[in-house]
Protein backbone atom coordinates (compact mmCIF):
# COMPACT_ATOMS: atom_id res chain seq x y z
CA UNK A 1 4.18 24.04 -9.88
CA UNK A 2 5.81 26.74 -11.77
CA UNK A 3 8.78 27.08 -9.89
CA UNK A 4 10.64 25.47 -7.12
CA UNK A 5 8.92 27.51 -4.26
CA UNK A 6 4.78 26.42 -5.38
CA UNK A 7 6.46 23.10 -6.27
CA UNK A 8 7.44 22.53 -2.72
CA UNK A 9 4.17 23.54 -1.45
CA UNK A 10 2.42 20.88 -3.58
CA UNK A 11 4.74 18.42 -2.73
CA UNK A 12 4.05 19.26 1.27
CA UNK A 13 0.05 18.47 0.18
CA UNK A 14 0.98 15.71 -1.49
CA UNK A 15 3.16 14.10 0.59
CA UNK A 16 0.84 14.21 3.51
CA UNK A 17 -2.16 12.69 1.28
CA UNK A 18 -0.32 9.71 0.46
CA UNK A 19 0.78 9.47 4.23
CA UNK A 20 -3.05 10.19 5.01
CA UNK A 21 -3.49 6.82 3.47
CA UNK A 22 -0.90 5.07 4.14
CA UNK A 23 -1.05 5.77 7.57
CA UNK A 24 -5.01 4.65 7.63
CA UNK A 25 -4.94 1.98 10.77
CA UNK A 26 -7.65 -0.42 8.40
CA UNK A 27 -6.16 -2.05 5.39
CA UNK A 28 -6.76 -0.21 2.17
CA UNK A 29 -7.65 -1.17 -1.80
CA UNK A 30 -6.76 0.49 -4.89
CA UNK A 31 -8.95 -0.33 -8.01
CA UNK A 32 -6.88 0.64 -11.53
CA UNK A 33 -8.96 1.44 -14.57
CA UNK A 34 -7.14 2.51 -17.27
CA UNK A 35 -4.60 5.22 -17.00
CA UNK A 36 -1.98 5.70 -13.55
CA UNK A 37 0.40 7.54 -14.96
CA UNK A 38 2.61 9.97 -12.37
CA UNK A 39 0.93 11.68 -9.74
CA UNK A 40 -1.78 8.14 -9.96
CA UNK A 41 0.38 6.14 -10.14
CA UNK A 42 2.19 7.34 -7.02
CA UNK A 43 -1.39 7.31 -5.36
CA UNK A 44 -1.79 3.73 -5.94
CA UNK A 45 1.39 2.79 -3.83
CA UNK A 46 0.53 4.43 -0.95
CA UNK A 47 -2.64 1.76 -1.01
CA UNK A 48 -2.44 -1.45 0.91
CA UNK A 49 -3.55 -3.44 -2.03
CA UNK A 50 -3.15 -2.65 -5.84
CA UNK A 51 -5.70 -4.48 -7.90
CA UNK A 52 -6.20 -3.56 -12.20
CA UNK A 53 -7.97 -4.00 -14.97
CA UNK A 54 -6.27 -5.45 -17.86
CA UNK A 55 -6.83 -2.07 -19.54
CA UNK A 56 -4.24 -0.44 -16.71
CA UNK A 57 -1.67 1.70 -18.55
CA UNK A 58 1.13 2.48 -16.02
CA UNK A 59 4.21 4.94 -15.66
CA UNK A 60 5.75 7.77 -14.19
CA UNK A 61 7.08 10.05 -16.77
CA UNK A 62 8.80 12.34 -14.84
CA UNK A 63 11.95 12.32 -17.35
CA UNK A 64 9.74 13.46 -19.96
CA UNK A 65 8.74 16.52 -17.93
CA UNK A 66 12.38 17.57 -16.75
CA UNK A 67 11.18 16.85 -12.98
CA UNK A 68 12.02 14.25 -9.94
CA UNK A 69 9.72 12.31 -7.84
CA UNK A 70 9.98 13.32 -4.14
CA UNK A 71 12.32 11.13 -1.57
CA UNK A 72 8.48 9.20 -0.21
CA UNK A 73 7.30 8.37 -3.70
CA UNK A 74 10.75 7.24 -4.32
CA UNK A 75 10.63 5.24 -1.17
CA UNK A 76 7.61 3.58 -1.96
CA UNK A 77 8.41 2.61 -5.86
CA UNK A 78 11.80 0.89 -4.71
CA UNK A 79 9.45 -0.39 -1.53
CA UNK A 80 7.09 -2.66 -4.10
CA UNK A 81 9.33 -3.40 -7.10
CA UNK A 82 13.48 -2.85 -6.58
CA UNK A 83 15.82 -0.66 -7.80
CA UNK A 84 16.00 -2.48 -11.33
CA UNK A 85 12.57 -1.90 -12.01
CA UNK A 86 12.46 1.66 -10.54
CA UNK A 87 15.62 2.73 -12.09
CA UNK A 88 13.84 1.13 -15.57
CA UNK A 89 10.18 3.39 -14.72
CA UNK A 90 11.92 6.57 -13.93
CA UNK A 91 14.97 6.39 -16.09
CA UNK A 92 13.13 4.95 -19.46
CA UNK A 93 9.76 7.22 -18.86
CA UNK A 94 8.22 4.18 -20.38
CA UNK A 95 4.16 3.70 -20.88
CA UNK A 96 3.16 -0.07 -19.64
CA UNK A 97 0.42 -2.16 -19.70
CA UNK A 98 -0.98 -3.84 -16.29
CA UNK A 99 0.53 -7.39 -16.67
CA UNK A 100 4.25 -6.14 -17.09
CA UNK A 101 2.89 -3.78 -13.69
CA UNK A 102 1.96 -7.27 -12.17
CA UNK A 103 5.63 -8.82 -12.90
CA UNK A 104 7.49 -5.79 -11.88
CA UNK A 105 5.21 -5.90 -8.26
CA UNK A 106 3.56 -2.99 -8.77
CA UNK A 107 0.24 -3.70 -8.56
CA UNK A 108 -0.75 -7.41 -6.59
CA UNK A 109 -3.42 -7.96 -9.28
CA UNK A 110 -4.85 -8.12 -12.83
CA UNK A 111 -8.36 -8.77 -13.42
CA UNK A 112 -10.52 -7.88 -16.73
CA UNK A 113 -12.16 -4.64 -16.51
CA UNK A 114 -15.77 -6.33 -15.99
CA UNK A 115 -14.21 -7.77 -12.79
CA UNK A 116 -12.37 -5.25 -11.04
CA UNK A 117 -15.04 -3.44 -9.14
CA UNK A 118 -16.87 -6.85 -7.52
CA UNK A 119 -13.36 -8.37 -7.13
CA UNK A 120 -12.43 -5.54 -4.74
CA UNK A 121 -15.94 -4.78 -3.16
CA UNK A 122 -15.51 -8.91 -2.23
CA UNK A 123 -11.72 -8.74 -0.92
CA UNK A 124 -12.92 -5.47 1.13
CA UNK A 125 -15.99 -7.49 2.10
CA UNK A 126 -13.67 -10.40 3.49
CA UNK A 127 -11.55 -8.06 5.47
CA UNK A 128 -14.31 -6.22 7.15
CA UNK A 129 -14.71 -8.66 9.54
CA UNK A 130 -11.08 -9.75 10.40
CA UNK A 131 -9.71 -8.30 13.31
CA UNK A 132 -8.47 -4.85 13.16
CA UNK A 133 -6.33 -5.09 16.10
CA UNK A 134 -3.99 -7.49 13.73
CA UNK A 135 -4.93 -5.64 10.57
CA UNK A 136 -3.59 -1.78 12.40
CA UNK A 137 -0.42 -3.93 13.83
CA UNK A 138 0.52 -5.92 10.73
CA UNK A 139 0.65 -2.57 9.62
CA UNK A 140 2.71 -0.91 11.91
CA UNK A 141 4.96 -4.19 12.19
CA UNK A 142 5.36 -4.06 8.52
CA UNK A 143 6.43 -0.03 8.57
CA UNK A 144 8.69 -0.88 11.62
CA UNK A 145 10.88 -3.69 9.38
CA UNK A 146 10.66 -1.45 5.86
CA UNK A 147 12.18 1.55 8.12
CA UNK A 148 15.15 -0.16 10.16
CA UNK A 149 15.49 -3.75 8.00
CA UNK A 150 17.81 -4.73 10.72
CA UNK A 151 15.54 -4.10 13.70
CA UNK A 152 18.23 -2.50 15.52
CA UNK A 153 16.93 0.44 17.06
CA UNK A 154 13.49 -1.04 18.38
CA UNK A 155 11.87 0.16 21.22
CA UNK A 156 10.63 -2.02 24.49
CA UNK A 157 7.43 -1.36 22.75
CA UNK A 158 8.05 -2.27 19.39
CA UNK A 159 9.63 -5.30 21.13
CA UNK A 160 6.74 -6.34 22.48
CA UNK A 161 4.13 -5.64 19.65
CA UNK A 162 4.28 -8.89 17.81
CA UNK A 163 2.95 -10.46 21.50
CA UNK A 164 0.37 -7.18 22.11
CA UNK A 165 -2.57 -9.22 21.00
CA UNK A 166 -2.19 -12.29 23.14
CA UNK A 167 -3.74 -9.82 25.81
CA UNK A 168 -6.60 -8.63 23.97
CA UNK A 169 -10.20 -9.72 23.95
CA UNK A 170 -9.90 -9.97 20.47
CA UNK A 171 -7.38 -12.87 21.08
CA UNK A 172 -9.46 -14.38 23.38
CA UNK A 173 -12.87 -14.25 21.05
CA UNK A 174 -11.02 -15.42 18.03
CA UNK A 175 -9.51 -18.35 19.95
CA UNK A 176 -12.70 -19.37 21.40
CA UNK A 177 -14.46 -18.85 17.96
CA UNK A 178 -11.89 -21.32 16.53
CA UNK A 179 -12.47 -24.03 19.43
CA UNK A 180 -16.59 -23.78 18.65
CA UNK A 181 -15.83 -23.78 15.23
CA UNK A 182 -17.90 -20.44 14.53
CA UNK A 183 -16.74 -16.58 13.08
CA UNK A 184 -15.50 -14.36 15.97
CA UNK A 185 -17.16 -11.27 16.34
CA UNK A 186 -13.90 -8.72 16.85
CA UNK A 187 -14.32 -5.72 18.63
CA UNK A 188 -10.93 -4.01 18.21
CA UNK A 189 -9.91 -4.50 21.88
């Protein structure tokens, strides 16, 4: 990223990673060990789910570099923790450790480093079976409200979404599960 021209061409890759995985239809984790500073740090917010160690040193020094974020990574750091705190990452260039991450909303949360890697392989585990019709369209409900707060330019289809899986077979296994008092077996239909 030596000049403005290669800079935009990295941003373009980038950009579309993070969308890449923030666009993923099935929920997704981070896991934080240690350093997420800039470029990782932006990586983690494009996740789901933010979970760190206690070790987790966090910060986007971009100030310290004489460069910006882009207009998504912006987007996403006022997204999880308001301007305040953005204005206070960006502006101060700041190092800090995981549990001032936690209270700014950064990261959902902070476990010691022995416990990171089962805690998420267990919250994955529990969300594997849960029905990805409502896991894909919590998602896309949830990007619908963050891009018009208002809801006033929703299509008939976004209209109807929230209701979309009262005709599903998924609906109709996890409803009968409930009444037999047993785990549905979802098929994404």
């Amino acid at each position: 990223r030596s000049d403005s021209s290669k800079a935009k061409e990295y941003s373009f890759a980038f950009d579309g990673a993070l969308a890449a995985i923030e666009d993923l239809p099935q929920p997704t984790v981070c896991a934080i060990k240690g350093f997420c500073i800039g470029g990782g740090c932006e990586l983690s917010m494009a996740a789901d789910i933010r979970v760190t160690a206690d070790n987790g040193v966090f910060g986007i020094p971009v100030a310290h570099l004489g460069i910006l974020i882009g207009y998504r990574e912006m987007w996403r750091l006022i997204d999880l923790v308001g301007r305040g705190n953005a204005s206070y990452i960006l502006l101060s260039g700041r190092r800090f450790p995981a549990d001032e991450a936690f209270h700014m909303g950064l990261v959902n949360q902070v476990l010691p480093l022995s416990e990171v890697d089962g805690h998420v392989e267990k919250l994955a585990q529990d969300m594997v079976p849960l029905a990805p019709l409502s896991q894909r369209r919590n998602k896309e409900i949830m990007r619908t409200v963050l891009g018009d707060p208002a809801l006033n330019g929703l299509t008939s289809e976004q209209e109807h979404l929230p209701f979309a899986n009262f005709d599903s077979e998924d609906f109709l296994e996890g409803r009968l599960a409930f009444l037999e008092h047993r785990k549905p077996e979802f098929k994404g239909q």
